[in-house]
PDB file of N, CA and C in Angstrom:
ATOM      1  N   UNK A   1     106.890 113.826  75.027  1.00  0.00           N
ATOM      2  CA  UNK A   1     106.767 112.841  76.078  1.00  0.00           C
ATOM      3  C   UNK A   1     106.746 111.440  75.463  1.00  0.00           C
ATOM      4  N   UNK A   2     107.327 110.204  75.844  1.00  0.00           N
ATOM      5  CA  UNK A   2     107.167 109.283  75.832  1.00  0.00           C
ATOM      6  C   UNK A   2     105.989 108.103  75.997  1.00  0.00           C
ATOM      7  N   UNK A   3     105.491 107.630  75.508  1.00  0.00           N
ATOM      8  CA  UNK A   3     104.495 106.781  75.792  1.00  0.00           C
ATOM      9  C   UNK A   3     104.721 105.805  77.180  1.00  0.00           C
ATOM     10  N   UNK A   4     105.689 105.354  77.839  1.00  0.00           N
ATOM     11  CA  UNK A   4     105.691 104.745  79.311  1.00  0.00           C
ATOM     12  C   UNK A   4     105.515 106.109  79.999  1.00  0.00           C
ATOM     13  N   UNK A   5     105.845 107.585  80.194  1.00  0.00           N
ATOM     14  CA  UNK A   5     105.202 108.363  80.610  1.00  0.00           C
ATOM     15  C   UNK A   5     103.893 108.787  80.666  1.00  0.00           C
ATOM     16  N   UNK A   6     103.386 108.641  79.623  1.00  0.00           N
ATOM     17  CA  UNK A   6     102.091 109.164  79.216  1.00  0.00           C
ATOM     18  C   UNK A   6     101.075 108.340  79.961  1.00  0.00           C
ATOM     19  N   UNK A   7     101.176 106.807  79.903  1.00  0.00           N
ATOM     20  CA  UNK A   7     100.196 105.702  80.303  1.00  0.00           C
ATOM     21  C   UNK A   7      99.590 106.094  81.753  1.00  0.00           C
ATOM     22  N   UNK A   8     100.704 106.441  82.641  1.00  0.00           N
ATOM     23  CA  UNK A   8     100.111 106.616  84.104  1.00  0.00           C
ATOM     24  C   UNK A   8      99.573 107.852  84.191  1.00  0.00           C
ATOM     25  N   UNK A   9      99.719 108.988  83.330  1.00  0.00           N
ATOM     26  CA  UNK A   9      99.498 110.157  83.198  1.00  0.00           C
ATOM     27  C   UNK A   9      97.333 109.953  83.098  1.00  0.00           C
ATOM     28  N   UNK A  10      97.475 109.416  81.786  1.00  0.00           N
ATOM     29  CA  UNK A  10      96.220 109.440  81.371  1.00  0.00           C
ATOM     30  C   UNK A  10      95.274 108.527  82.659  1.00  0.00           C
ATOM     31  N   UNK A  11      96.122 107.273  83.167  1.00  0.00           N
ATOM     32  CA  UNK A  11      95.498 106.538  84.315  1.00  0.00           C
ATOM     33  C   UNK A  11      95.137 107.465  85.220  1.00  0.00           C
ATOM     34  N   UNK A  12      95.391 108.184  85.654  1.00  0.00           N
ATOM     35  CA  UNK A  12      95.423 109.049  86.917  1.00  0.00           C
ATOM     36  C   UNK A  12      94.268 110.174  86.969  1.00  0.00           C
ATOM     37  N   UNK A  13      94.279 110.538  85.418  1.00  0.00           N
ATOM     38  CA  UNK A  13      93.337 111.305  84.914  1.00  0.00           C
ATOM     39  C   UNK A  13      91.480 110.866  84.947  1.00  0.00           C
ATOM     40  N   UNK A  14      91.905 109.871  84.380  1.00  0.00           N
ATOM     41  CA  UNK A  14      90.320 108.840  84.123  1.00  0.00           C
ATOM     42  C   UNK A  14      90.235 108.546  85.284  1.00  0.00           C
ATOM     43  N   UNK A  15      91.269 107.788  86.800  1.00  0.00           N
ATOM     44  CA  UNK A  15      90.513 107.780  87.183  1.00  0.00           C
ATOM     45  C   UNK A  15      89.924 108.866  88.449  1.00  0.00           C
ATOM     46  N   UNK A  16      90.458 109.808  87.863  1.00  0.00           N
ATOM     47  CA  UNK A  16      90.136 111.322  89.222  1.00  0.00           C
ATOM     48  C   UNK A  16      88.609 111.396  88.236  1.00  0.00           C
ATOM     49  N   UNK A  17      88.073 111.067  87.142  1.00  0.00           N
ATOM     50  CA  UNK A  17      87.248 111.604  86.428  1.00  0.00           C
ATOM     51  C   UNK A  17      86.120 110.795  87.055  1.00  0.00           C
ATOM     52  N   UNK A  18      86.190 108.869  86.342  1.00  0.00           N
ATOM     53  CA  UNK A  18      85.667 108.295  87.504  1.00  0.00           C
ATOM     54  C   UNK A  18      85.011 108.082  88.722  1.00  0.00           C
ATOM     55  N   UNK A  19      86.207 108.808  89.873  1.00  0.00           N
ATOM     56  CA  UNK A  19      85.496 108.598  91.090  1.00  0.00           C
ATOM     57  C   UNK A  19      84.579 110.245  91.136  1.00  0.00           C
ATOM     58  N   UNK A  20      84.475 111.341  90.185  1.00  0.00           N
ATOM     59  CA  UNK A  20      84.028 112.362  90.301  1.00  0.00           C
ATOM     60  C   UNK A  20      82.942 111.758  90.085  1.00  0.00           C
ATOM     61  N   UNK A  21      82.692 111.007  88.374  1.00  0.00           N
ATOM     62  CA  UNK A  21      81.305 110.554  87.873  1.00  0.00           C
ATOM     63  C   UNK A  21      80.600 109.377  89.099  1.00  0.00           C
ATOM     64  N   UNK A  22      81.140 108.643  89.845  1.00  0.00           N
ATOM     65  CA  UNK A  22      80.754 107.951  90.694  1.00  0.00           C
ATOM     66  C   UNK A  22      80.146 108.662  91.827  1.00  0.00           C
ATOM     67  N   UNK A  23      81.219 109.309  92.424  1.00  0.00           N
ATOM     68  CA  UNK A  23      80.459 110.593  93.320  1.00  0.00           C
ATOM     69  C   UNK A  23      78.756 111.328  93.287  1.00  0.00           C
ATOM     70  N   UNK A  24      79.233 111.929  91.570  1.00  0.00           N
ATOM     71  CA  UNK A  24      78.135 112.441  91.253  1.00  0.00           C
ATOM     72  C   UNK A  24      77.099 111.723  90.835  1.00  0.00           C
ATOM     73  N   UNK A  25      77.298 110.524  90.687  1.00  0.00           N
ATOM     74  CA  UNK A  25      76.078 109.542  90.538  1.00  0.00           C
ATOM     75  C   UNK A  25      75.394 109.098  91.367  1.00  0.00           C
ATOM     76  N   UNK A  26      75.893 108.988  92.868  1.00  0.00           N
ATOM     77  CA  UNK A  26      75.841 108.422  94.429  1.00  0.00           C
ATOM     78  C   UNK A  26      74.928 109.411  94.707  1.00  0.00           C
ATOM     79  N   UNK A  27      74.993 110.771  94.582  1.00  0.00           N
ATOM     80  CA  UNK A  27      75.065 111.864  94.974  1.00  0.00           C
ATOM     81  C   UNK A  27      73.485 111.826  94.606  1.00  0.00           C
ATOM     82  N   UNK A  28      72.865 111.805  93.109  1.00  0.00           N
ATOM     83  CA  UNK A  28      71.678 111.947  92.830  1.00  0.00           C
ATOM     84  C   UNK A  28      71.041 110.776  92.796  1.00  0.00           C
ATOM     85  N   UNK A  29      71.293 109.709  92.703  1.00  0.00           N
ATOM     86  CA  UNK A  29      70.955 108.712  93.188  1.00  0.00           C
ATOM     87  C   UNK A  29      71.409 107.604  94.023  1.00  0.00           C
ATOM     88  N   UNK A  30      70.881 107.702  95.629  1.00  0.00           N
ATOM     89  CA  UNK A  30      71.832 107.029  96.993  1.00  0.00           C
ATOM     90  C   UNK A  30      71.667 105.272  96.607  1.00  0.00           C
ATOM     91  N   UNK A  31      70.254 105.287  96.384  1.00  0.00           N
ATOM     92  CA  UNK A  31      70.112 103.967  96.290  1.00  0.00           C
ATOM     93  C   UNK A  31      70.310 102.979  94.877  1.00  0.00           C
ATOM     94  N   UNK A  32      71.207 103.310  93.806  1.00  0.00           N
ATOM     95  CA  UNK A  32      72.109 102.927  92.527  1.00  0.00           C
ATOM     96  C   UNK A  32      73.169 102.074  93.418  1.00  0.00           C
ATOM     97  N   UNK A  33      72.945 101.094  92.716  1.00  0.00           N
ATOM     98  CA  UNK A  33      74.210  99.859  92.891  1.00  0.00           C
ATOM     99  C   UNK A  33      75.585 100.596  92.562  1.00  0.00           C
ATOM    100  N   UNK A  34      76.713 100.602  92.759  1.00  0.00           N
ATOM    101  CA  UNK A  34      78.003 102.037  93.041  1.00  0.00           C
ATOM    102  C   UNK A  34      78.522 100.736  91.850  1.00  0.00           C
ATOM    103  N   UNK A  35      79.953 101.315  91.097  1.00  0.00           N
ATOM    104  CA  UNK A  35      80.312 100.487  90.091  1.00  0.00           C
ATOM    105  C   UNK A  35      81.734  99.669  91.151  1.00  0.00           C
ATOM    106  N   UNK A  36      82.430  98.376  91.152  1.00  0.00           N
ATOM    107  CA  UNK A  36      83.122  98.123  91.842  1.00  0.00           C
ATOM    108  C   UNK A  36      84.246  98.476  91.752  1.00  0.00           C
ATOM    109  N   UNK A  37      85.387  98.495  92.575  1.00  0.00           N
ATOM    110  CA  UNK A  37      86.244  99.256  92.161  1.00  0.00           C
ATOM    111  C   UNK A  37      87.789  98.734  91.734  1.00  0.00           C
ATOM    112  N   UNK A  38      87.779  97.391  91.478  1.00  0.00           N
ATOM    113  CA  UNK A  38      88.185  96.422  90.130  1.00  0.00           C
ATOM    114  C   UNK A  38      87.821  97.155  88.757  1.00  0.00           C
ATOM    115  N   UNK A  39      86.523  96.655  88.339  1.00  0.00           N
ATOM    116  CA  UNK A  39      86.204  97.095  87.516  1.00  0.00           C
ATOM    117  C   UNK A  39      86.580  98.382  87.104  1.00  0.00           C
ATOM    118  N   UNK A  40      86.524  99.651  87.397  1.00  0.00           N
ATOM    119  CA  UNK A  40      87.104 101.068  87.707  1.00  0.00           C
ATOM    120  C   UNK A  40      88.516 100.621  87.188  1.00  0.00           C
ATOM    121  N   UNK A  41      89.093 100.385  88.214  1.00  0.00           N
ATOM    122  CA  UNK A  41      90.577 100.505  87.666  1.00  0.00           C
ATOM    123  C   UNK A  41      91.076  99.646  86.539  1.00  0.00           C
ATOM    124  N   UNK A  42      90.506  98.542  85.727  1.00  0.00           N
ATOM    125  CA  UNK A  42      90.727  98.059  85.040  1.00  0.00           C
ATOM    126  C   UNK A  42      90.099  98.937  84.116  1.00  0.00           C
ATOM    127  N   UNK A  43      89.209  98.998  83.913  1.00  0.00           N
ATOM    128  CA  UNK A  43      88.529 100.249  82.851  1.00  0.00           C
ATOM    129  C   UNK A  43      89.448 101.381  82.847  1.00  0.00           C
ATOM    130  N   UNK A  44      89.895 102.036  83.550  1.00  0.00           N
ATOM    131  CA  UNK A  44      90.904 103.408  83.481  1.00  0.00           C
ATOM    132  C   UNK A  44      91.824 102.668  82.711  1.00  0.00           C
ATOM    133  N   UNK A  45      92.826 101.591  83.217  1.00  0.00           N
ATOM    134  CA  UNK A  45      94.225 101.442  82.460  1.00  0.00           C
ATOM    135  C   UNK A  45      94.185 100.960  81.389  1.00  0.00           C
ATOM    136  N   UNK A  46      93.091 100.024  80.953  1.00  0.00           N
ATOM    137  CA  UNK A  46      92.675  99.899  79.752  1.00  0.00           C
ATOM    138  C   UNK A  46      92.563 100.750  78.402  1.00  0.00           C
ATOM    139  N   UNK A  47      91.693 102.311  79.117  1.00  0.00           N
ATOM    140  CA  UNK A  47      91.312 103.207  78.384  1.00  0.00           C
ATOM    141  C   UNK A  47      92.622 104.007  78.087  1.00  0.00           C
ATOM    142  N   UNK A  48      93.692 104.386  79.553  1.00  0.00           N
ATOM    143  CA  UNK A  48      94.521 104.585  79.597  1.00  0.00           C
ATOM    144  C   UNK A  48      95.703 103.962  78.353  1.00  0.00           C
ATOM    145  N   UNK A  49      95.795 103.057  78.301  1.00  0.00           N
ATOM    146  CA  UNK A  49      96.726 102.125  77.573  1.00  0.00           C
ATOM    147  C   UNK A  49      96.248 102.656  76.045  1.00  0.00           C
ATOM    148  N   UNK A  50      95.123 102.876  75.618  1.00  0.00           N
ATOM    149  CA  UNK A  50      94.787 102.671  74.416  1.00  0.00           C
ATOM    150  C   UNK A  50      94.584 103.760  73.779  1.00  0.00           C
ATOM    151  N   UNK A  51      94.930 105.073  74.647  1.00  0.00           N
ATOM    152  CA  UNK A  51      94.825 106.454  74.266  1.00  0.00           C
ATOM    153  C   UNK A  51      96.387 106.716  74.231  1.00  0.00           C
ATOM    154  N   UNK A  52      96.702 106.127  74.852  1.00  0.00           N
ATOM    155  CA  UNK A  52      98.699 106.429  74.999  1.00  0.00           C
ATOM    156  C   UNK A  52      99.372 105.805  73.428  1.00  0.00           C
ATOM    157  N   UNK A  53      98.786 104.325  73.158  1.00  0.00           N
ATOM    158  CA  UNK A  53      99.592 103.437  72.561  1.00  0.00           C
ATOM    159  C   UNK A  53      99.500 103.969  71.001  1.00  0.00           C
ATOM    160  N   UNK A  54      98.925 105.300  70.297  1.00  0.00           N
ATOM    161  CA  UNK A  54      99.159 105.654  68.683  1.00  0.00           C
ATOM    162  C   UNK A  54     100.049 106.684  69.000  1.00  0.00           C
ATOM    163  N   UNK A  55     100.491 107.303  69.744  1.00  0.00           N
ATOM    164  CA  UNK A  55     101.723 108.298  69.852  1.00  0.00           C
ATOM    165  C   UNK A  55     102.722 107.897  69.250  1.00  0.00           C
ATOM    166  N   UNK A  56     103.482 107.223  69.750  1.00  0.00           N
ATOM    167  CA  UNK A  56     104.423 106.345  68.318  1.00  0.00           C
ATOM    168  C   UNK A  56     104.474 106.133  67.146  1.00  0.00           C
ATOM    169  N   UNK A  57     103.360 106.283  66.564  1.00  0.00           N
ATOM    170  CA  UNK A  57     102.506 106.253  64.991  1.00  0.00           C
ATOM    171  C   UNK A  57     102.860 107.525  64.563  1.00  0.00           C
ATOM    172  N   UNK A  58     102.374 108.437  65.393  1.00  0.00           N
ATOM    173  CA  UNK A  58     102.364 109.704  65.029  1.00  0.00           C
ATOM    174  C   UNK A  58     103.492 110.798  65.136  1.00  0.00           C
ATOM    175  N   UNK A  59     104.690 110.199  65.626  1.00  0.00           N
ATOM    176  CA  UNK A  59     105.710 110.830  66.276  1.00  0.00           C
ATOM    177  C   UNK A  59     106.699 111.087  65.389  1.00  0.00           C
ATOM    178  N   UNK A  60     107.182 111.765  65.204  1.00  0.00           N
ATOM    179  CA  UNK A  60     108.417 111.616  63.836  1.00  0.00           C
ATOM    180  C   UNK A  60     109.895 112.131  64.474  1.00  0.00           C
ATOM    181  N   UNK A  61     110.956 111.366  64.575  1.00  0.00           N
ATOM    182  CA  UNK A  61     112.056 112.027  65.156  1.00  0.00           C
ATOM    183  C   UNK A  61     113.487 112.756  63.837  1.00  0.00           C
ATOM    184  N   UNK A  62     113.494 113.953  64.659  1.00  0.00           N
ATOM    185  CA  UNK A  62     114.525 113.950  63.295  1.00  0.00           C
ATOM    186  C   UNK A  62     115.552 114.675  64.058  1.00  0.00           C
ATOM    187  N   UNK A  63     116.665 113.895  62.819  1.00  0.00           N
ATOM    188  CA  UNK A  63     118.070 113.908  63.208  1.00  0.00           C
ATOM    189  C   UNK A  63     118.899 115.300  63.207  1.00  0.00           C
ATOM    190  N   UNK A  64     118.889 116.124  63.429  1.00  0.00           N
ATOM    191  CA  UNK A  64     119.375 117.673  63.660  1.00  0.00           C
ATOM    192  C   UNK A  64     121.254 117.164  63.411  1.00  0.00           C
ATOM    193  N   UNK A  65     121.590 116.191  63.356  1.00  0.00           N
ATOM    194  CA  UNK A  65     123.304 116.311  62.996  1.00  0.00           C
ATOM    195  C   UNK A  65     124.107 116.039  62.040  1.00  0.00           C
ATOM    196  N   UNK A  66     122.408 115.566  60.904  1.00  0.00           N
ATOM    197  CA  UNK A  66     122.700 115.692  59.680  1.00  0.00           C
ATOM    198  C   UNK A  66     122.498 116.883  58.845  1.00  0.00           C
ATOM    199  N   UNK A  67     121.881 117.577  59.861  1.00  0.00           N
ATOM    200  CA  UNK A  67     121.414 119.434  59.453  1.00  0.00           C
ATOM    201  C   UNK A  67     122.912 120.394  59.736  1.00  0.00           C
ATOM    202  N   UNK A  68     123.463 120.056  60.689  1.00  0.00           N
ATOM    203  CA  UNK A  68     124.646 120.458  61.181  1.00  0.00           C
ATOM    204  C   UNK A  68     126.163 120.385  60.798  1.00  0.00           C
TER     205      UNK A  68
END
């Protein structure tokens, strides 16, 4: 997979995780100030962005038509 694939992948992930941990935080405690939900999504694509962006580092492509 590509890293412009990957970015929204991982976004989507954090933030289904997020509104679970928010949920479950609401949940045991009603009266907790809730986190805003700016903040949230900037925190996901952030985290998002920065878990995606060493794939490239680590990726090695090789040429199969010099094998051929």
């Amino acid at each position: 997979m590509d890293v412009p694939y990957d970015i929204p992948l991982h976004v989507a992930m954090l933030s289904h995780l997020l509104i679970a941990w928010d949920r479950k935080r609401w949940l045991t405690d009603p009266l907790k100030v809730r986190l805003p939900a700016f903040v949230c999504s900037c925190a996901s694509w952030m985290a998002g962005l920065v878990i995606a962006l060493p794939y490239p580092i680590y990726t090695t492509y090789l040429d199969l038509e010099n094998h051929y």
